[in-house]
Protein backbone atom coordinates (compact mmCIF):
# COMPACT_ATOMS: atom_id res chain seq x y z
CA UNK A 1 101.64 102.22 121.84
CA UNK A 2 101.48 99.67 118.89
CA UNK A 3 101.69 101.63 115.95
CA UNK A 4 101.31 100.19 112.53
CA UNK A 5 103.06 102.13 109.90
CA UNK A 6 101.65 102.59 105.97
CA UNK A 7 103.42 104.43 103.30
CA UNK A 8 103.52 104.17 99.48
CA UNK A 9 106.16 101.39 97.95
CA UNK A 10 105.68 103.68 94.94
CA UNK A 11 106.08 106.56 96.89
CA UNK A 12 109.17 105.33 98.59
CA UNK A 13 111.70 106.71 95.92
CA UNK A 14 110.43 109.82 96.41
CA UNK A 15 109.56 110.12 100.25
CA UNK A 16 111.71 107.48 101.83
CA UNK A 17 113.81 109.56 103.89
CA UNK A 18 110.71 110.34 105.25
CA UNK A 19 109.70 107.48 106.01
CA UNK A 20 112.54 106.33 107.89
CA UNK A 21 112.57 109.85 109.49
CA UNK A 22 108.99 108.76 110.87
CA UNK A 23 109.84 105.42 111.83
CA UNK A 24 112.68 106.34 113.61
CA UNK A 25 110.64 109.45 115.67
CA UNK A 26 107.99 106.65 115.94
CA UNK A 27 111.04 104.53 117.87
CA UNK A 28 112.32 107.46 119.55
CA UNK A 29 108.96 108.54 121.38
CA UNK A 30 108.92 105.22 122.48
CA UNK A 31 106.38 103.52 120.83
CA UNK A 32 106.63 99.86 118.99
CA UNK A 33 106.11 99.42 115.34
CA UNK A 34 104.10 96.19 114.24
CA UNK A 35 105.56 96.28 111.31
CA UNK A 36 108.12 97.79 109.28
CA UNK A 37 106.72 96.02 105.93
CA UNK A 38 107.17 99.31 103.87
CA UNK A 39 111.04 99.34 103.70
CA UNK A 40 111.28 95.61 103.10
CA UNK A 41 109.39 95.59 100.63
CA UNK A 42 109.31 97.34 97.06
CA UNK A 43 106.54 97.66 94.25
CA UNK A 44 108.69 95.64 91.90
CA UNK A 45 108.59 92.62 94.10
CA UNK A 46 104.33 93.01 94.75
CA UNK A 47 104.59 93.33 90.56
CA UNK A 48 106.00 89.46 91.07
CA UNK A 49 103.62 87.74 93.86
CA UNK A 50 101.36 85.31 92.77
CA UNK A 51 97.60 85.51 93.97
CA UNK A 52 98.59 83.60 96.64
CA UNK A 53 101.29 85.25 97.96
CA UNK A 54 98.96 88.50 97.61
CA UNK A 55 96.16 87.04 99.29
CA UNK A 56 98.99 85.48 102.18
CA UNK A 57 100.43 89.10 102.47
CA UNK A 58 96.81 90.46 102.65
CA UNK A 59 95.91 88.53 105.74
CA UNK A 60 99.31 89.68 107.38
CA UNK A 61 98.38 93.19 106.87
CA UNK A 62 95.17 92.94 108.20
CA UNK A 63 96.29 91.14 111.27
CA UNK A 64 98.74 93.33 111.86
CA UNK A 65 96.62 96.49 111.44
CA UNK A 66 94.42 94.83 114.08
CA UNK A 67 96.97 94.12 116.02
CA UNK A 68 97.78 98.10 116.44
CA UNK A 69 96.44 100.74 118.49
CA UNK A 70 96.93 103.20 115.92
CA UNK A 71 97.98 103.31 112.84
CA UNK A 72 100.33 106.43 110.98
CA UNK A 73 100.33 106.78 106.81
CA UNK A 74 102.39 108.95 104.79
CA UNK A 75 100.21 110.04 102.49
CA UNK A 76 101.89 112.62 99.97
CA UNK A 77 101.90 110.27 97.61
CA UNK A 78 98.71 109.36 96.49
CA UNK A 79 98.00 105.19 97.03
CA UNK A 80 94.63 103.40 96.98
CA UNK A 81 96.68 100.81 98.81
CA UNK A 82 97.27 103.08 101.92
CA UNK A 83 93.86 104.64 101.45
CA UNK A 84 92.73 101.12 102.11
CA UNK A 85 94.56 99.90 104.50
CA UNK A 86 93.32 103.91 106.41
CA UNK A 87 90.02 102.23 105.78
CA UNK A 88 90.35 99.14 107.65
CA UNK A 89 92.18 100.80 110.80
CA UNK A 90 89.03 103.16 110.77
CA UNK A 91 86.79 100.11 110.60
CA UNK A 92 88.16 98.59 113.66
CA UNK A 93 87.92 101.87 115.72
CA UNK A 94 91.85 102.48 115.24
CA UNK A 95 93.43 106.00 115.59
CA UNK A 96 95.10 107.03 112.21
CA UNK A 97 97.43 109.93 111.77
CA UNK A 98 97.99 110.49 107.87
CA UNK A 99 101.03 112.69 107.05
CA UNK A 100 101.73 114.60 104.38
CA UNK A 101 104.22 117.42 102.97
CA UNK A 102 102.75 120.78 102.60
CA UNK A 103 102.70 120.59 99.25
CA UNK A 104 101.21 117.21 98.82
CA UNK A 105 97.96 117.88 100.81
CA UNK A 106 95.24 114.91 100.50
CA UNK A 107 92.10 116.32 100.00
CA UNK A 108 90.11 113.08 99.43
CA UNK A 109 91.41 112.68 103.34
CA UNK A 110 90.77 115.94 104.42
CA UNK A 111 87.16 116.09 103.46
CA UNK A 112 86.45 112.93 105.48
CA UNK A 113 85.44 113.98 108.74
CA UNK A 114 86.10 110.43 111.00
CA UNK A 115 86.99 111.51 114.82
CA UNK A 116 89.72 108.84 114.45
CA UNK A 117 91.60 110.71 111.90
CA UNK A 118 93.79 113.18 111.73
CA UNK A 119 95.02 114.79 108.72
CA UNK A 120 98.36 116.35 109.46
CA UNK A 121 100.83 117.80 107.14
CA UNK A 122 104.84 118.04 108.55
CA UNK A 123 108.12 119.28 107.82
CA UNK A 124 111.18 116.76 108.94
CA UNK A 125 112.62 119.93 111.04
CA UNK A 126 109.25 119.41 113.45
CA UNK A 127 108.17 116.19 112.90
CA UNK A 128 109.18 115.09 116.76
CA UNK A 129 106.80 117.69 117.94
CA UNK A 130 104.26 117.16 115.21
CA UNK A 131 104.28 113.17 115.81
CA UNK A 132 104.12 113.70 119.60
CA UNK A 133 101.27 115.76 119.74
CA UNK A 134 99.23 114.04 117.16
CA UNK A 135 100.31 110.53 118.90
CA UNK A 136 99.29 112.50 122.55
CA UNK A 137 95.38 113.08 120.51
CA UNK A 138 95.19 109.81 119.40
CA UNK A 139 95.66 108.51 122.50
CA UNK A 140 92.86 110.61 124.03
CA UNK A 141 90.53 109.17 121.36
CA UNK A 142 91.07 105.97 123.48
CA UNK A 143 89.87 108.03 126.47
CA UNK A 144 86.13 108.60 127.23
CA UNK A 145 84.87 110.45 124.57
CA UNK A 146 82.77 113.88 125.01
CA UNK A 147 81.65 115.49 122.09
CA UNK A 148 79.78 119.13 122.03
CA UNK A 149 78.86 121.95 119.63
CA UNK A 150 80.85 125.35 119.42
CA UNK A 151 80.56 128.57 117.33
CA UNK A 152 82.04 128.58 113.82
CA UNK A 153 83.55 131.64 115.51
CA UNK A 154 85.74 129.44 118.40
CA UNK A 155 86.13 126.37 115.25
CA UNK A 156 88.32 128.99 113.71
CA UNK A 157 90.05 129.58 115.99
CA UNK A 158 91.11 126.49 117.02
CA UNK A 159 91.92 126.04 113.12
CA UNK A 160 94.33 128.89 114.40
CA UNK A 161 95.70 127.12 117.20
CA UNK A 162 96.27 123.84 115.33
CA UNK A 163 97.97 125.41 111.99
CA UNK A 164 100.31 128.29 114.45
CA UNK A 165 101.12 125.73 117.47
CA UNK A 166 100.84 122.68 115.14
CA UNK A 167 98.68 121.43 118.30
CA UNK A 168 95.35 119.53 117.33
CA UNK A 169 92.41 120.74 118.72
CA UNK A 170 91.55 118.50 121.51
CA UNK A 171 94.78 118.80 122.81
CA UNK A 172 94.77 122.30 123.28
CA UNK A 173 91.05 122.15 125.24
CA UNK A 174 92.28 119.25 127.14
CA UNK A 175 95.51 121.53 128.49
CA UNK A 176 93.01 124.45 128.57
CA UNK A 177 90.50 121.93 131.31
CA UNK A 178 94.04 120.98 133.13
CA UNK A 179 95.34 124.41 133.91
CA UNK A 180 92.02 125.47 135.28
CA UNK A 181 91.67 122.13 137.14
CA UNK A 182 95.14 122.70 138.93
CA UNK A 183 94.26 126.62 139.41
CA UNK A 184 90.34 125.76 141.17
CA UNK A 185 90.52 125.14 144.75
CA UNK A 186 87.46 123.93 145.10
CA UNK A 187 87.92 121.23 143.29
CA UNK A 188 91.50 120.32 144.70
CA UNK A 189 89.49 120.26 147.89
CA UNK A 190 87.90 116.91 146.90
C-alpha cells in the first residue's frame, strides 16, 4: 500500500525514535511511504516559511495525502496540524491508523466514531504486530463493506479481544468467517 505518514515536528524531540521505528516497520511490511516529510523537516524551519512557501507546502501535503491509500499519525503528541491533515484523509475516504503511547491516549480521537479510523495505542516491543494487523483492517475497509448490529454484551467482548490480542475487531470476525468457511463442506462443495 501507499501509506502517507503524519507525526508532530513538535513532537519529534520527544517521539522521534518512534517515528522512525514506524517508518521503518512501515518499510519492512512492505508498504511504500509517500512521503517522509516529517523527518526532513523541523518546526523551526515552518517558524521561517513565508505564506507562500506555506501555502506551496500545503498543496504538497494535500496531494500527497490523496495520493495514499491510507494514511498512519502518531498522535501522542497533541497537533492540530496532524488532527488536520486526519481530517482530510477521512474526507477523501482514506484509512487512518493514529498511534499513540499508552500514556498519551487521544481522546478527542477516540470519541470520533469514523469506520475509517482506528485509534490504536503501541509499545515499540509490538509495534510489527500492532502495525500489521491494523494495516491488515484497513485494508478490509477497502473491501465491500457489511455493517450489522450486535449486543453491548458481544461489543465488549470484542473490546476484550482487541485490548488482550491487540487484534481490531473486524479482523478477528473476518478470521472467525474464514475458519468456519474452510471447516463447512457444503460450501467447499461449490
Amino acid at each position: 500500500m501507499k501509506i502517507y505518514f503524519a507525526a508532530s515536528l513538535t513532537g519529534k524531540a520527544q517521539y522521534g525514535t518512534n517515528y522512525q521505528a514506524i517508518l521503518s516497520q512501515i518499510r519492512e511490511l512492505g508498504h511504500t511511504l509517500v512521503t517522509t516529510n516529517v523527518l526532513d523537516r523541523t518546526s523551526k524551519d515552518v517558524a521561517k516559511e513565508t505564506a507562500e512557501q506555506a501555502g506551496e507546502y500545503y498543496k504538497k501535503m494535500v496531494s500527497w495525502i490523496k495520493q495514499a491509500e491510507l494514511v498512519v499519525a502518531e498522535v501522542s503528541y497533541p497537533s492540530t496540524g496532524i488532527g488536520y491533515e486526519i481530517s482530510l484523509a477521512l474526507q477523501e475516504g482514506t484509512p487512518v491508523i493514529a498511534l499513540h503511547v499508552g500514556d498519551r491516549f487521544p481522546y478527542l480521537l477516540e470519541s470520533t466514531r469514523v469506520d475509517r479510523l482506528q485509534v490504536v495505542e503501541y509499545g515499540l516491543d509490538e509495534l510489527k504486530d500492532i502495525l500489521k494487523y491494523a494495516i491488515e483492517e484497513a485494508k478490509s475497509q477497502l473491501d465491500v463493506r457489511f455493517n450489522f448490529f450486535v449486543s453491548p454484551k458481544i461489543v465488549t467482548y470484542l473490546d476484550w479481544i482487541t485490548k488482550k490480542r491487540k487484534m481490531p475487531r473486524a479482523v478477528y470476525l473476518r478470521r472467525l468467517i474464514e475458519q468456519d468457511m474452510e471447516k463447512n463442506k457444503e460450501f467447499l462443495k461449490e
